[in-house]
Protein backbone atom coordinates (compact mmCIF):
# COMPACT_ATOMS: atom_id res chain seq x y z
CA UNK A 1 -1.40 32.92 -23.01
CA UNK A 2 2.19 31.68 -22.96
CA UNK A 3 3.63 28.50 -22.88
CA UNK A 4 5.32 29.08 -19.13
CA UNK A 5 1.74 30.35 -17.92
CA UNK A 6 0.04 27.12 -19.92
CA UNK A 7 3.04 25.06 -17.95
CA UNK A 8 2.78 26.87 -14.97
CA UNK A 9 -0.83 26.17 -14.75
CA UNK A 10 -0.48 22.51 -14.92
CA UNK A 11 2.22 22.65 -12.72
CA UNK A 12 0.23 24.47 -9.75
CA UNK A 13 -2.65 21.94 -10.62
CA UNK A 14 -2.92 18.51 -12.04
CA UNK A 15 0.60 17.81 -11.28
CA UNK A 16 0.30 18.82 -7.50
CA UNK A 17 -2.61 16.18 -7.29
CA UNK A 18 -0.50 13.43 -9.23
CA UNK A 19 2.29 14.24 -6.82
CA UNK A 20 -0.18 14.08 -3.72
CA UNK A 21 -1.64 10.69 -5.26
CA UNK A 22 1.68 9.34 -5.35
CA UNK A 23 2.88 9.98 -2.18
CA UNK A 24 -0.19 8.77 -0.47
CA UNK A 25 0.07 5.88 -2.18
CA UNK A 26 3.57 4.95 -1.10
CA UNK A 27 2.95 5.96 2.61
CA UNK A 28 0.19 3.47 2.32
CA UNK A 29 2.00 0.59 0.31
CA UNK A 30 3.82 -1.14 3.44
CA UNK A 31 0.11 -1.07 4.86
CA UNK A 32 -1.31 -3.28 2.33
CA UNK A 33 -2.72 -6.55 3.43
CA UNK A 34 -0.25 -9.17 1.55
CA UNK A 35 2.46 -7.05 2.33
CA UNK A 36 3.19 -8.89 6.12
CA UNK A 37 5.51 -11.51 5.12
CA UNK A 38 7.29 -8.82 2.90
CA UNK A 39 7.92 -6.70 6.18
CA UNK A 40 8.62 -9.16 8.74
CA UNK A 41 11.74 -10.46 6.10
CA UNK A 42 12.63 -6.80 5.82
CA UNK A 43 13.06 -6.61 9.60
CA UNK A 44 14.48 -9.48 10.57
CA UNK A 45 16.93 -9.37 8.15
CA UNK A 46 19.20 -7.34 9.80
CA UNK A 47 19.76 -10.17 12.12
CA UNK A 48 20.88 -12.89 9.08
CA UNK A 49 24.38 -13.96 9.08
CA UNK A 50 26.44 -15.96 6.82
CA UNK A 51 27.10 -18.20 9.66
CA UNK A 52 23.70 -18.59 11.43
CA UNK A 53 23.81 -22.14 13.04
CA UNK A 54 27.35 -22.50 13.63
């Protein structure tokens, strides 16, 4: 067996689940509970100014 078929291997199996893993996980991430303050900063601050109150 060859390197590139040893590599290949890997490739078409553990790395596709690390891959999958990781992508789940950062679909999921914004989800978490403590994450809620973290978002609602993210979308309001689009609306911050350097002259709010004036």
């Amino acid at each position: 067996m060859s390197v590139y078929d040893t590599l290949r291997h890997f490739a078409d199996s553990h790395a596709l689940v690390v891959m999958l893993a990781i992508f789940v996980t950062l679909c999921a991430w914004p989800f978490r509970p403590g994450a809620t303050p973290h978002n609602r900063a993210a979308a309001h601050s689009i609306f911050k100014d350097e002259n709010d109150g004036e």
